[in-house]
Protein backbone atom coordinates (compact mmCIF):
# COMPACT_ATOMS: atom_id res chain seq x y z
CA UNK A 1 0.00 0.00 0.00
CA UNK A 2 2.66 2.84 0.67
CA UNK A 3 3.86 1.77 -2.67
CA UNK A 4 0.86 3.35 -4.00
CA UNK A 5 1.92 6.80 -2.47
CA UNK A 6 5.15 6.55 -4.57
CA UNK A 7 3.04 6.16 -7.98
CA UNK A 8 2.44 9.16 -10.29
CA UNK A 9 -0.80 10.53 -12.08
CA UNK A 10 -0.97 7.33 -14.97
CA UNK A 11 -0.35 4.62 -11.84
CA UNK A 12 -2.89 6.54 -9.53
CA UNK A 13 -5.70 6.57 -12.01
CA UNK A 14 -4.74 2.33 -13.35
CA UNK A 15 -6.29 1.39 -9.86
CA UNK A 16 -10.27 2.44 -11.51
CA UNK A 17 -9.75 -0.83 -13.39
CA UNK A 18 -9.09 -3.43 -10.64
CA UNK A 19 -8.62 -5.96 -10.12
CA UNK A 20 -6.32 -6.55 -13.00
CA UNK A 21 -4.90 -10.07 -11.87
CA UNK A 22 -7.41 -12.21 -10.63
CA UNK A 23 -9.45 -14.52 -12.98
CA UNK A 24 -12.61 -12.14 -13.32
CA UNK A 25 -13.12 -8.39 -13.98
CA UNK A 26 -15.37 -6.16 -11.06
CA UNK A 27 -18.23 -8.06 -9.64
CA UNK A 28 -21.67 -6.09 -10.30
CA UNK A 29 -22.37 -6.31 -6.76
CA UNK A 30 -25.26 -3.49 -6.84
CA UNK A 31 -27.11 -5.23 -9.75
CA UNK A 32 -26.08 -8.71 -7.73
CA UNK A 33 -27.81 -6.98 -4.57
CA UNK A 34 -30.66 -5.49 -6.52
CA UNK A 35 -31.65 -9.04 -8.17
CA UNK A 36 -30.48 -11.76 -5.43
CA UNK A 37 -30.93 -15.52 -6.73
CA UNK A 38 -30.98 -17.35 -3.69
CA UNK A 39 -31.41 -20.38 -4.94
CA UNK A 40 -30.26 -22.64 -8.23
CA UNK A 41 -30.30 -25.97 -9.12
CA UNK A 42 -27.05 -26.76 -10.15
CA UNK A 43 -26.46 -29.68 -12.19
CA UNK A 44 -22.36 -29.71 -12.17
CA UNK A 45 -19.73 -27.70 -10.21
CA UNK A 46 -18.31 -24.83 -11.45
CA UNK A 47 -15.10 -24.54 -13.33
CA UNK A 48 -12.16 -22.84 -11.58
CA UNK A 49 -11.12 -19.87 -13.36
CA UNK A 50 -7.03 -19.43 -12.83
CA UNK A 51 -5.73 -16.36 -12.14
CA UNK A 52 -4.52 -14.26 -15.06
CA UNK A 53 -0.99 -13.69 -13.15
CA UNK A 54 0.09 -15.74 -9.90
CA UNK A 55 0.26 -13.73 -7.25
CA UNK A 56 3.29 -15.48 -5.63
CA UNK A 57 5.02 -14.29 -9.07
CA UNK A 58 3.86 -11.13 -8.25
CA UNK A 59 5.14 -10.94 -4.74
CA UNK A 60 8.49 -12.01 -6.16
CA UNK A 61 9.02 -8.80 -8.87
CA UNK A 62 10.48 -5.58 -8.06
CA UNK A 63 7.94 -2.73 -7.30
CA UNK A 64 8.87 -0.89 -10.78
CA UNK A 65 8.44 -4.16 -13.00
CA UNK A 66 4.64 -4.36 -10.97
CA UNK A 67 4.29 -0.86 -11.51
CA UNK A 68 4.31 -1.43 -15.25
CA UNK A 69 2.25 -4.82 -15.05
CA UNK A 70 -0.51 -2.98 -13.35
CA UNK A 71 -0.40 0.46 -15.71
CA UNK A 72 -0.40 -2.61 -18.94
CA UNK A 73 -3.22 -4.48 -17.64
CA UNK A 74 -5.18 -0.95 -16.99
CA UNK A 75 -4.58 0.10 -20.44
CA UNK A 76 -5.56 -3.71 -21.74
CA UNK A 77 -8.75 -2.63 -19.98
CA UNK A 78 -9.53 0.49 -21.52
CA UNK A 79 -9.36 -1.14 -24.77
């Protein structure tokens, strides 16, 4: 987190896309909370998305080489 303090303008603004490493994109929690399904049938388990970058890779990397991972994947977002 005080890693974030040390980012400029571009880095600041790449955290509005997270999360940019996990398997899925934001969770539409309001439209989640405004239509709850409480219950379905479900007729096989789910499959396990993996993550799009491990985070024990991650934790590994120097701060500037995340830096850039995070400002790619943000821009990847954008489109």
């Amino acid at each position: 987190m005080l890693a974030a303090l040390d980012m400029d303008l571009p880095y600041a603004v790449a955290v509005l896309s997270v999360p940019h490493f996990t398997p899925i994109d934001r969770v539409m929690d309001v439209e989640a909370n405004k239509n709850p399904i409480f219950s379905e049938r479900l007729t096989a388990l789910p499959e396990i998305l993996p993550n799009r970058t491990e985070p024990g890779a991650i934790t590994k990397l120097p701060l500037a080489e995340v830096r850039e991972m995070i400002l790619a994947a943000h821009k990847k977002a954008k489109g």
